[in-house]
PDB file of N, CA and C in Angstrom:
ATOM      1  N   UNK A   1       0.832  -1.178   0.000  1.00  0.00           N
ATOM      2  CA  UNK A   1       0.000   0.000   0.000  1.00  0.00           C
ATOM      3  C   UNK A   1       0.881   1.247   0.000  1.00  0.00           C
ATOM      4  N   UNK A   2       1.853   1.415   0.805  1.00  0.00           N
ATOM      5  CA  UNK A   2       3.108   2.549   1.026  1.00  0.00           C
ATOM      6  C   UNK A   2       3.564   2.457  -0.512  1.00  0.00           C
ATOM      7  N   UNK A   3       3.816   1.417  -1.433  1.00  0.00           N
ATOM      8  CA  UNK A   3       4.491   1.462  -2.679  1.00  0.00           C
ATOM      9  C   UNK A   3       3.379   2.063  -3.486  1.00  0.00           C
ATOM     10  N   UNK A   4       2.214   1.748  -3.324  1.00  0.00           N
ATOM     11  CA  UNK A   4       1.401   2.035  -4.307  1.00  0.00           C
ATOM     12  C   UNK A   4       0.975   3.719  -4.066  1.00  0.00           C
ATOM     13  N   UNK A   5       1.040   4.297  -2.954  1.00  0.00           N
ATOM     14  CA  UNK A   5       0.603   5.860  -2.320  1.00  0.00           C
ATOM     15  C   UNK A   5       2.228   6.231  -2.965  1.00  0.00           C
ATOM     16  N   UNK A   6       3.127   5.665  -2.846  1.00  0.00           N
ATOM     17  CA  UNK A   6       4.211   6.264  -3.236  1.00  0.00           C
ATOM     18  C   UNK A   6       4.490   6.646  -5.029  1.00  0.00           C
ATOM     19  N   UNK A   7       3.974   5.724  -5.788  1.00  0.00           N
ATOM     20  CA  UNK A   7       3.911   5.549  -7.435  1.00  0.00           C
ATOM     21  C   UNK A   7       2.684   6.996  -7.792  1.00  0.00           C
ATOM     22  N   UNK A   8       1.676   6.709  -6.804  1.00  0.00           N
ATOM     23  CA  UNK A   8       1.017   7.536  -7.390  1.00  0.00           C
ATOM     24  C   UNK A   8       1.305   9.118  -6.836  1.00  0.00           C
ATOM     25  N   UNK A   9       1.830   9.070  -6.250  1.00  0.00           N
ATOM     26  CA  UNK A   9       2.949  10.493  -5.340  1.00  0.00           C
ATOM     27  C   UNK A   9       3.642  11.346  -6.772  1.00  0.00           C
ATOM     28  N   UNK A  10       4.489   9.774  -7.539  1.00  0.00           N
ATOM     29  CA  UNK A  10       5.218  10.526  -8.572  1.00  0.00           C
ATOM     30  C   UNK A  10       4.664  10.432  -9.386  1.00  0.00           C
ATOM     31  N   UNK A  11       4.062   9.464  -9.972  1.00  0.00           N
ATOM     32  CA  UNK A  11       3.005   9.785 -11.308  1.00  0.00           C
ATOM     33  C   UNK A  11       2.537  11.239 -11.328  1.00  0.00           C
ATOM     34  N   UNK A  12       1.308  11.354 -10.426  1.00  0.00           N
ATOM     35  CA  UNK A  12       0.646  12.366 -10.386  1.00  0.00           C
ATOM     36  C   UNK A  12       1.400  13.404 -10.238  1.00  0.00           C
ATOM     37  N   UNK A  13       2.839  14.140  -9.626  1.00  0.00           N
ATOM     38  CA  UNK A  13       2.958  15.053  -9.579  1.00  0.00           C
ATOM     39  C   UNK A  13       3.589  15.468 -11.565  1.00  0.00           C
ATOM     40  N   UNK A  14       4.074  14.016 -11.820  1.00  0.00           N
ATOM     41  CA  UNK A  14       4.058  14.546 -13.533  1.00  0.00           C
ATOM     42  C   UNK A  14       2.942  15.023 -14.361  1.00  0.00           C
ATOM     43  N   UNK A  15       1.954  13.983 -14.016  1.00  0.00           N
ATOM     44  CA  UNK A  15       0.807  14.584 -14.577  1.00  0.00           C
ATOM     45  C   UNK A  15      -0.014  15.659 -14.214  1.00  0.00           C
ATOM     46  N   UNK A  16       0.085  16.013 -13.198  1.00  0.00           N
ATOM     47  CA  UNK A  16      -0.864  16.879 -13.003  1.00  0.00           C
ATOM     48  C   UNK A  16       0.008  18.560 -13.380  1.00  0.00           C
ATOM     49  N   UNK A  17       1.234  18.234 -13.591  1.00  0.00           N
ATOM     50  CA  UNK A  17       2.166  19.542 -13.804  1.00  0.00           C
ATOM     51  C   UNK A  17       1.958  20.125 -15.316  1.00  0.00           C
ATOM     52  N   UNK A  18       1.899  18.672 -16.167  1.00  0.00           N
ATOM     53  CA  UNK A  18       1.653  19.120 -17.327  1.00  0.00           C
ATOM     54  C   UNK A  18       0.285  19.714 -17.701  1.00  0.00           C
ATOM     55  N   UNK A  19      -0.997  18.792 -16.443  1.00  0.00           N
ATOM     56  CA  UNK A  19      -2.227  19.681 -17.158  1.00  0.00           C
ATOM     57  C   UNK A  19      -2.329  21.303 -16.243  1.00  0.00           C
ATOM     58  N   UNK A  20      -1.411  21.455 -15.351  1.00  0.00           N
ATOM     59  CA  UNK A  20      -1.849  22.743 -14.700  1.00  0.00           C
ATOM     60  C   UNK A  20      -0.795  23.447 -15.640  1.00  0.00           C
ATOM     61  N   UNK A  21       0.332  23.223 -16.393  1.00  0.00           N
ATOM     62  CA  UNK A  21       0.546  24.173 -17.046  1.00  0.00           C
ATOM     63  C   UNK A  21       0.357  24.408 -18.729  1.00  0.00           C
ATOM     64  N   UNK A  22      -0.472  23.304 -18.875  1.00  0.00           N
ATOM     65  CA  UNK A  22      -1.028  23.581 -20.140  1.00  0.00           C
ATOM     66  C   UNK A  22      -3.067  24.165 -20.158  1.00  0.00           C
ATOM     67  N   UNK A  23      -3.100  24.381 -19.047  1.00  0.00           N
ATOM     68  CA  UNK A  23      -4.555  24.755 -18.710  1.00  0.00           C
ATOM     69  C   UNK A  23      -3.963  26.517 -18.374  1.00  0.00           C
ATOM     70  N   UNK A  24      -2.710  26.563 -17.765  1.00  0.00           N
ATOM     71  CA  UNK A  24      -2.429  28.099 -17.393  1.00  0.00           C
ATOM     72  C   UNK A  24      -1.949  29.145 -18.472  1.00  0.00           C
ATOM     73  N   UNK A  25      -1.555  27.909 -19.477  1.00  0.00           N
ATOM     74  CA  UNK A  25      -0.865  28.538 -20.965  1.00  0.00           C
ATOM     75  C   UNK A  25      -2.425  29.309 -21.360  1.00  0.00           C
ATOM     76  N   UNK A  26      -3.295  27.943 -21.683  1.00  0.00           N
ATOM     77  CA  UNK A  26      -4.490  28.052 -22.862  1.00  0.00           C
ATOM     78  C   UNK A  26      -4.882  29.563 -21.657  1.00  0.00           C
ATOM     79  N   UNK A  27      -5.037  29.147 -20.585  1.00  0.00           N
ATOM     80  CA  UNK A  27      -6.314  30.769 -19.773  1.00  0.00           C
ATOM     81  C   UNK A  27      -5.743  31.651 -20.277  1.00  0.00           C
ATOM     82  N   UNK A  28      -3.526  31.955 -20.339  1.00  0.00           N
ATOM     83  CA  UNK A  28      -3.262  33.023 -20.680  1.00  0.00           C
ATOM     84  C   UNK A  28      -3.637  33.371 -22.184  1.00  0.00           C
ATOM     85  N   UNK A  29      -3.725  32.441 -23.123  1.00  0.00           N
ATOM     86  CA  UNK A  29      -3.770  32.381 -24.435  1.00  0.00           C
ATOM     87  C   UNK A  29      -5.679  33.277 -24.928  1.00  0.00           C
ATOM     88  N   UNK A  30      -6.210  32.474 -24.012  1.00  0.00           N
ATOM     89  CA  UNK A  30      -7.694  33.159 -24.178  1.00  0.00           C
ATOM     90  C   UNK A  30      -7.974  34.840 -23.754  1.00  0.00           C
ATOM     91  N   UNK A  31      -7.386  34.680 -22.455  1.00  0.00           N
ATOM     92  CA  UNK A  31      -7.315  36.122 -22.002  1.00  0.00           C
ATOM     93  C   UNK A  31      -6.790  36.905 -23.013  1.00  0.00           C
ATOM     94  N   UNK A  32      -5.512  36.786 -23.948  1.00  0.00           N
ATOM     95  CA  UNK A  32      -5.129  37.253 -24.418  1.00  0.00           C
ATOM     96  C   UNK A  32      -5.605  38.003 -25.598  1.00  0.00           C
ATOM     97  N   UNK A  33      -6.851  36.816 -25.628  1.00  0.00           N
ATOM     98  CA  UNK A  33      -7.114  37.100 -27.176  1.00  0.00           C
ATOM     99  C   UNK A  33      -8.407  37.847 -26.411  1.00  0.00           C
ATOM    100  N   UNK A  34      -8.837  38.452 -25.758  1.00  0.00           N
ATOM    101  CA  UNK A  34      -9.957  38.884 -24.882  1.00  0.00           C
ATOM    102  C   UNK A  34     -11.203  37.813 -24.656  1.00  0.00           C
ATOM    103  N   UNK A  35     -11.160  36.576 -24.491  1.00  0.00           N
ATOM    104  CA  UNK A  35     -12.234  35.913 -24.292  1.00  0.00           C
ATOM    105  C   UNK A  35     -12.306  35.695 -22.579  1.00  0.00           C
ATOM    106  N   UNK A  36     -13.568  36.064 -22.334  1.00  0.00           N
ATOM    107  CA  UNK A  36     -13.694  35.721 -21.002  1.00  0.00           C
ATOM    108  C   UNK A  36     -13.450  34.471 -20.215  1.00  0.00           C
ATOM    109  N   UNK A  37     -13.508  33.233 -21.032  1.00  0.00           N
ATOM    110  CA  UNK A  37     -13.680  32.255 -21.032  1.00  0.00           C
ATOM    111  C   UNK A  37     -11.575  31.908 -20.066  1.00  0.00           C
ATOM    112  N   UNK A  38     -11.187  33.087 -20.911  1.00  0.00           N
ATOM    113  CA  UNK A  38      -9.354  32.847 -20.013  1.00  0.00           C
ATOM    114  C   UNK A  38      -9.738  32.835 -18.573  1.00  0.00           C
ATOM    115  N   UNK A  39     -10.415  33.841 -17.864  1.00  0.00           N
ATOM    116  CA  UNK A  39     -10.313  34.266 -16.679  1.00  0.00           C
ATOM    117  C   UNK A  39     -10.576  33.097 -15.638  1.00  0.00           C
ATOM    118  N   UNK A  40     -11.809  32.086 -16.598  1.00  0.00           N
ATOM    119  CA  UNK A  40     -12.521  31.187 -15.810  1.00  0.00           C
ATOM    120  C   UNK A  40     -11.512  30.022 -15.851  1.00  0.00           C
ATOM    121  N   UNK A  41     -10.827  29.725 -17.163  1.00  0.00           N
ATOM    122  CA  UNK A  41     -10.021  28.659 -17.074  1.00  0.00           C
ATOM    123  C   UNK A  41      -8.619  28.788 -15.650  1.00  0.00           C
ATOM    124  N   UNK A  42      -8.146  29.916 -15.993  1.00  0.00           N
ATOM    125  CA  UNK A  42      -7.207  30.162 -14.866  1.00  0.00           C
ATOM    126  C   UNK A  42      -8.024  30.163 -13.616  1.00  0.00           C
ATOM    127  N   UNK A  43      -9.091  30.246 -13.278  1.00  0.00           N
ATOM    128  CA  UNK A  43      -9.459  29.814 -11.962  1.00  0.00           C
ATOM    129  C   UNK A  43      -9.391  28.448 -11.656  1.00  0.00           C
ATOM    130  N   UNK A  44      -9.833  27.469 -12.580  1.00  0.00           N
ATOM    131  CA  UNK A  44      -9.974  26.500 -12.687  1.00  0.00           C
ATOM    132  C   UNK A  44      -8.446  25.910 -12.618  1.00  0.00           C
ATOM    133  N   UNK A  45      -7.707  26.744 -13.056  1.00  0.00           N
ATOM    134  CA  UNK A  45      -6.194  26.031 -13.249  1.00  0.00           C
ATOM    135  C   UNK A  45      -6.034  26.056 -11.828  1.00  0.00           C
ATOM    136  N   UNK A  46      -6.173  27.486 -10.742  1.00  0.00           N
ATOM    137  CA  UNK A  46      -5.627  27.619 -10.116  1.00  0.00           C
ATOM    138  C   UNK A  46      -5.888  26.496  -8.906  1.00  0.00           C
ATOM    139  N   UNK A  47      -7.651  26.619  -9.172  1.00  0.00           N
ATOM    140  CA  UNK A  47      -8.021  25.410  -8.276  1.00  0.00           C
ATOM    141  C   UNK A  47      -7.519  23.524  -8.385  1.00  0.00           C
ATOM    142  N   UNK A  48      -6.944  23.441  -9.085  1.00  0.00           N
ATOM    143  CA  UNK A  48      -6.565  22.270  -9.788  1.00  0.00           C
ATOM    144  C   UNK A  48      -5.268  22.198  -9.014  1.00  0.00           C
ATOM    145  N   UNK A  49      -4.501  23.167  -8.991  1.00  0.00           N
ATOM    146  CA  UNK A  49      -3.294  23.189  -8.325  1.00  0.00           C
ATOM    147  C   UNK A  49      -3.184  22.838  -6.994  1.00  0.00           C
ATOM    148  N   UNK A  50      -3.787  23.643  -6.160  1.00  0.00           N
ATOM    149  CA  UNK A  50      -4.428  23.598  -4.916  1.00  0.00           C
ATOM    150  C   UNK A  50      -4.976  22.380  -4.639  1.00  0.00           C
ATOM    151  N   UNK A  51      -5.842  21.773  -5.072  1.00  0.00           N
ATOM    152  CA  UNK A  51      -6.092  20.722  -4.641  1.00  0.00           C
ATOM    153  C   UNK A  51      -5.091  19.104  -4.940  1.00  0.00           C
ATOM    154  N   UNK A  52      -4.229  19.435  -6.415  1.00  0.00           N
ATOM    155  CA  UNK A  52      -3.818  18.597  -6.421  1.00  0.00           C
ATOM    156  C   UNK A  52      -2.404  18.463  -5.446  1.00  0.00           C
ATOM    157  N   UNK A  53      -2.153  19.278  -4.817  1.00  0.00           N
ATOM    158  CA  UNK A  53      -1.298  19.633  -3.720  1.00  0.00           C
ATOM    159  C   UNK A  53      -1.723  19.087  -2.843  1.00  0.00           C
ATOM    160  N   UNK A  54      -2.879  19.043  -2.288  1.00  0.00           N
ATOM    161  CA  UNK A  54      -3.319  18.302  -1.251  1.00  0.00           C
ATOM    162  C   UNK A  54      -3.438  16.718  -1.631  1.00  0.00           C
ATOM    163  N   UNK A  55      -3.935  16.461  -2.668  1.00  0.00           N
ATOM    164  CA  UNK A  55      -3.798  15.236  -2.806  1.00  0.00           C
ATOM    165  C   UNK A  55      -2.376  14.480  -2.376  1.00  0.00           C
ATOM    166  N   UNK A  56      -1.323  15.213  -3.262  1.00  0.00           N
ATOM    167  CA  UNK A  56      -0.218  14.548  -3.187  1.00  0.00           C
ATOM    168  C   UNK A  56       0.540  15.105  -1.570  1.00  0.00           C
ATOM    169  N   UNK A  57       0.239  15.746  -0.879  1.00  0.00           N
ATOM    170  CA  UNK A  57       0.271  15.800   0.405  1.00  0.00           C
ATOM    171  C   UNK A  57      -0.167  14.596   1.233  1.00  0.00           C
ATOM    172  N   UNK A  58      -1.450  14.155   0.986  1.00  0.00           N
ATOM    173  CA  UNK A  58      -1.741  13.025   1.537  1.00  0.00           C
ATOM    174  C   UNK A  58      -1.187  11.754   0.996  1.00  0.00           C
ATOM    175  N   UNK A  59      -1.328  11.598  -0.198  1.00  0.00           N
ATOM    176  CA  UNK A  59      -0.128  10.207  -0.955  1.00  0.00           C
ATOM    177  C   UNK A  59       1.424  10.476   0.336  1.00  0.00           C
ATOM    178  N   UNK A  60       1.821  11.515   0.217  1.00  0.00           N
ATOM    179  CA  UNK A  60       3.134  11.460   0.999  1.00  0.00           C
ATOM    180  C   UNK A  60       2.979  10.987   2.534  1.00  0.00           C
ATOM    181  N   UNK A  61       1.617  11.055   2.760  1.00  0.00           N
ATOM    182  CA  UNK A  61       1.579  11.092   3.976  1.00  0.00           C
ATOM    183  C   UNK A  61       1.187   9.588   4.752  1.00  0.00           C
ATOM    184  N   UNK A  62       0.029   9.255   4.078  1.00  0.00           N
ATOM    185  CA  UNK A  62       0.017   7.510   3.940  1.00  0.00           C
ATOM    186  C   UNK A  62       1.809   7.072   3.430  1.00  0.00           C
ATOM    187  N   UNK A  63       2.433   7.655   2.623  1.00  0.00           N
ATOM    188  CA  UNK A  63       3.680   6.202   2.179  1.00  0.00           C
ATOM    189  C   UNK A  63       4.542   6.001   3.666  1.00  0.00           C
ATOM    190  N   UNK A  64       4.893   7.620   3.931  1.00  0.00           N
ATOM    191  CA  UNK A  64       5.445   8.271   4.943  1.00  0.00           C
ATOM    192  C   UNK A  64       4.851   7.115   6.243  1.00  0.00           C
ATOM    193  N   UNK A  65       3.985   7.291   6.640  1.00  0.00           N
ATOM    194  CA  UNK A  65       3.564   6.246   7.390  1.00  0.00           C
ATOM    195  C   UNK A  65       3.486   4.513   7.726  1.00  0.00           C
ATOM    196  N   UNK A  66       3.302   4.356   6.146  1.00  0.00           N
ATOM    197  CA  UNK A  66       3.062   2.924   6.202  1.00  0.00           C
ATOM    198  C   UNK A  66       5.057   2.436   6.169  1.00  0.00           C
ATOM    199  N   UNK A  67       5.830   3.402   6.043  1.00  0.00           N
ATOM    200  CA  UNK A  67       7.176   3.557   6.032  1.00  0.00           C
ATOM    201  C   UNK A  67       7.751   3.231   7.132  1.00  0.00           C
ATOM    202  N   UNK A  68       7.229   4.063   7.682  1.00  0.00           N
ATOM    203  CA  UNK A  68       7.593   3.817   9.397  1.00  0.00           C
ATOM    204  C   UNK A  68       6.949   2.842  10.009  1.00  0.00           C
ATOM    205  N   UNK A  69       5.605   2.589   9.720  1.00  0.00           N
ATOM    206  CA  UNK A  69       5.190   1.312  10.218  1.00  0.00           C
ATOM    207  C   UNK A  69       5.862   0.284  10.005  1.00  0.00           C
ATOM    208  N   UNK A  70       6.014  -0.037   8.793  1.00  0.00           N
ATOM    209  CA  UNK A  70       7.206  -1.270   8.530  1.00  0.00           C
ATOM    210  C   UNK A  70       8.379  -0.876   9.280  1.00  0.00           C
ATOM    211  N   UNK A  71       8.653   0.019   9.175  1.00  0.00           N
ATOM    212  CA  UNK A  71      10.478  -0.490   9.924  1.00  0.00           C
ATOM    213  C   UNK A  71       9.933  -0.788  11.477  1.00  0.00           C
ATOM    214  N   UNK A  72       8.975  -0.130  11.894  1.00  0.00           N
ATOM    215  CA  UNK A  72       9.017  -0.158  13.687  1.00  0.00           C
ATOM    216  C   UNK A  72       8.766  -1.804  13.800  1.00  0.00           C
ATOM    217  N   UNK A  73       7.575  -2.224  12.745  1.00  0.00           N
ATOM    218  CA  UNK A  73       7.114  -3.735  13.109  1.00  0.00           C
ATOM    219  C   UNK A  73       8.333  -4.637  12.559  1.00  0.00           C
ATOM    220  N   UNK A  74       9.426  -4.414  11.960  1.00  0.00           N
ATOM    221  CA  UNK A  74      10.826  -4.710  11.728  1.00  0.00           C
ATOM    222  C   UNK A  74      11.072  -5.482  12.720  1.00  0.00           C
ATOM    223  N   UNK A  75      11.255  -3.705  13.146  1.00  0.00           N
ATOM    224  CA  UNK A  75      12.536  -4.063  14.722  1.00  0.00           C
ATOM    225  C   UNK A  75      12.099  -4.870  15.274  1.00  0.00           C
ATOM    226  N   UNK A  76      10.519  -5.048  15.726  1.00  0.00           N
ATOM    227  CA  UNK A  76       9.705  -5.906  16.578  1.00  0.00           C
ATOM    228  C   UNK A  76       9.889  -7.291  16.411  1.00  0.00           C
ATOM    229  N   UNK A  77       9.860  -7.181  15.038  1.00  0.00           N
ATOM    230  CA  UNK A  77      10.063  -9.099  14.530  1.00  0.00           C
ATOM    231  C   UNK A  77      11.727  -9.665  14.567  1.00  0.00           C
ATOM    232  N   UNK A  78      11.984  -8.716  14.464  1.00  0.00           N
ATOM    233  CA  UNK A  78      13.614  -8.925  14.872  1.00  0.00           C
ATOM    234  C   UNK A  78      13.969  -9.723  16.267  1.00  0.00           C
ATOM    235  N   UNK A  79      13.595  -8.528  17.275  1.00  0.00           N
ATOM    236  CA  UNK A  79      13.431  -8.651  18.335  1.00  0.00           C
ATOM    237  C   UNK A  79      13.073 -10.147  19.221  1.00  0.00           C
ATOM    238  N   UNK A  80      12.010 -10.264  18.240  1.00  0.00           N
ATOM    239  CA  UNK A  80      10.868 -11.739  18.550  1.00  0.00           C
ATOM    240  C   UNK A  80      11.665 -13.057  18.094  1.00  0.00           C
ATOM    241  N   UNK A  81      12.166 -13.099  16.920  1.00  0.00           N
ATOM    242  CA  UNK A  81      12.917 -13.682  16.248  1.00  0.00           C
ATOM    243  C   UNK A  81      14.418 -14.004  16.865  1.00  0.00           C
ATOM    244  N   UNK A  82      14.669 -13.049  17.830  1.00  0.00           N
ATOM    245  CA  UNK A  82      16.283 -13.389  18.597  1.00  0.00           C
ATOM    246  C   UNK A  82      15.548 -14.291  20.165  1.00  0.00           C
ATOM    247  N   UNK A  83      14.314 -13.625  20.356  1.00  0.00           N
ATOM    248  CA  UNK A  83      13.860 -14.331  21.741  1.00  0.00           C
ATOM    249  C   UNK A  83      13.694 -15.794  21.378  1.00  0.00           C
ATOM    250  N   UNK A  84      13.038 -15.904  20.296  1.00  0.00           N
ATOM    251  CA  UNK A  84      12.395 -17.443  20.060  1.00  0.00           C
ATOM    252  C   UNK A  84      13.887 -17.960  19.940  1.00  0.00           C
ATOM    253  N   UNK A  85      14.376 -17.816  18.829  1.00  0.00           N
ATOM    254  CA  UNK A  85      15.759 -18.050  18.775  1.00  0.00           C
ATOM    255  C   UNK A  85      16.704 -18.628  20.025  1.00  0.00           C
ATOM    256  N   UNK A  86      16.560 -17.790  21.029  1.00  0.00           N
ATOM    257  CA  UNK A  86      17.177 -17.670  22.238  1.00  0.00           C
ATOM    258  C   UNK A  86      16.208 -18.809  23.096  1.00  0.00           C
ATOM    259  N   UNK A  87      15.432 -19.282  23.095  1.00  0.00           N
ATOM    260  CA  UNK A  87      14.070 -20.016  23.800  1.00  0.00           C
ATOM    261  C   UNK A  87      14.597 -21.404  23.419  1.00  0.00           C
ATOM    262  N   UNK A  88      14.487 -21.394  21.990  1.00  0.00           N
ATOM    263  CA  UNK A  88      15.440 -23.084  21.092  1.00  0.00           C
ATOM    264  C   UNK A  88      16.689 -23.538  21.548  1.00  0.00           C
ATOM    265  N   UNK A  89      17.622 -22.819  21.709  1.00  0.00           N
ATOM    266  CA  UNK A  89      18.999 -22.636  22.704  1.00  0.00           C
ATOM    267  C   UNK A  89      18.655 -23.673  23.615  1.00  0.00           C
ATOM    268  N   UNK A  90      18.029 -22.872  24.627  1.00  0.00           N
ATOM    269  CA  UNK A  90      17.808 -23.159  25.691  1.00  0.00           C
ATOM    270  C   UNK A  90      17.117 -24.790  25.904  1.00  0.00           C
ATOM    271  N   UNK A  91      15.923 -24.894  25.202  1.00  0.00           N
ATOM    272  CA  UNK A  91      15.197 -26.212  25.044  1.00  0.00           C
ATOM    273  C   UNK A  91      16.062 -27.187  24.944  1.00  0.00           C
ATOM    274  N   UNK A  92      17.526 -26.956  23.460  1.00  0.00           N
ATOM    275  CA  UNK A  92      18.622 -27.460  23.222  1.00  0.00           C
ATOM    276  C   UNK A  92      19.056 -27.973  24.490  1.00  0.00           C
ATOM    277  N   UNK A  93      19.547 -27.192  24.952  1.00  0.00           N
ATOM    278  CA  UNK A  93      20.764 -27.465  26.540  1.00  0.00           C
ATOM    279  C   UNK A  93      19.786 -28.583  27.255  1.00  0.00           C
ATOM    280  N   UNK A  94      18.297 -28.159  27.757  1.00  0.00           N
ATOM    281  CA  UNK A  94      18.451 -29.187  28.626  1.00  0.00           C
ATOM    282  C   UNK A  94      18.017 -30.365  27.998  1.00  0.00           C
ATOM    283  N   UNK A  95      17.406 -30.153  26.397  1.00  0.00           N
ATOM    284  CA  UNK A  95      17.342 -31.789  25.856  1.00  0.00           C
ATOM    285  C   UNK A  95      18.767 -32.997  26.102  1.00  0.00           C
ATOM    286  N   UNK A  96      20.052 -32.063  26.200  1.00  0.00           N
ATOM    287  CA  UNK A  96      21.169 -32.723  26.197  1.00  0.00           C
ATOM    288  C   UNK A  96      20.980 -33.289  27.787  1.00  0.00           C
ATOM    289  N   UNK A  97      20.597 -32.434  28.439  1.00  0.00           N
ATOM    290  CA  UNK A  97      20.729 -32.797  29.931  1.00  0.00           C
ATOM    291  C   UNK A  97      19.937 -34.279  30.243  1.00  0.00           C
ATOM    292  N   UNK A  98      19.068 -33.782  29.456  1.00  0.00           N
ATOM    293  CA  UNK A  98      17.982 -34.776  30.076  1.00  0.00           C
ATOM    294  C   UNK A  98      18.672 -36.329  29.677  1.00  0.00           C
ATOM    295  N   UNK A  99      19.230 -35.977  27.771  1.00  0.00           N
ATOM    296  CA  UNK A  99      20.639 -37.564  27.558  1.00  0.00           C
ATOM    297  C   UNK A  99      21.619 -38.337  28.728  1.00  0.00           C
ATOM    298  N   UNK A 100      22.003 -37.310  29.785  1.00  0.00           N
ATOM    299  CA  UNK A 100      22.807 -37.636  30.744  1.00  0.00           C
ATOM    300  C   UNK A 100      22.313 -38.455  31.461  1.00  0.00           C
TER     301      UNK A 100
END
């Protein structure tokens, strides 16, 4: 899930760069030519921006997370993994004992 919030982190910030600056070209291009129709597109650009900022704010923020979740539950299994480890040892020793 962290890989997949992360792909779409960079996807989207390509895509969405090219349509906010080919939506900011065309508003300037309309304005230019006096159509009202520029003023509304550049709102629209602007809002596009804005929100797609937030989007990819939150993509960063889920990967960011599920990031750290994995390493903390890492350490944990690590951890668990030297005890059990350490538990078998032990079982070891006195299975020998018990041979005596």
């Amino acid at each position: 899930m962290g890989k997949a919030a992360h792909a779409l982190f960079e996807d989207f910030t390509t895509y969405s760069g090219h349509a906010r600056v080919a939506s900011t070209a065309a508003a300037g291009g309309l304005k230019g030519e006096g159509f009202a129709l520029g003023a509304a597109l550049a709102h629209v650009a602007e809002r596009w921006s804005e929100q797609s900022k937030t989007l990819l704010d939150a993509c960063a923020h889920i990967s960011n997370h599920l990031r750290y979740t994995k390493n903390l539950h890492a350490a944990g299994d690590s951890y668990i993994a030297g005890t059990i480890s350490s538990i078998a040892t032990l079982d070891k020793g006195f299975d020998e004992r018990k041979g005596h």
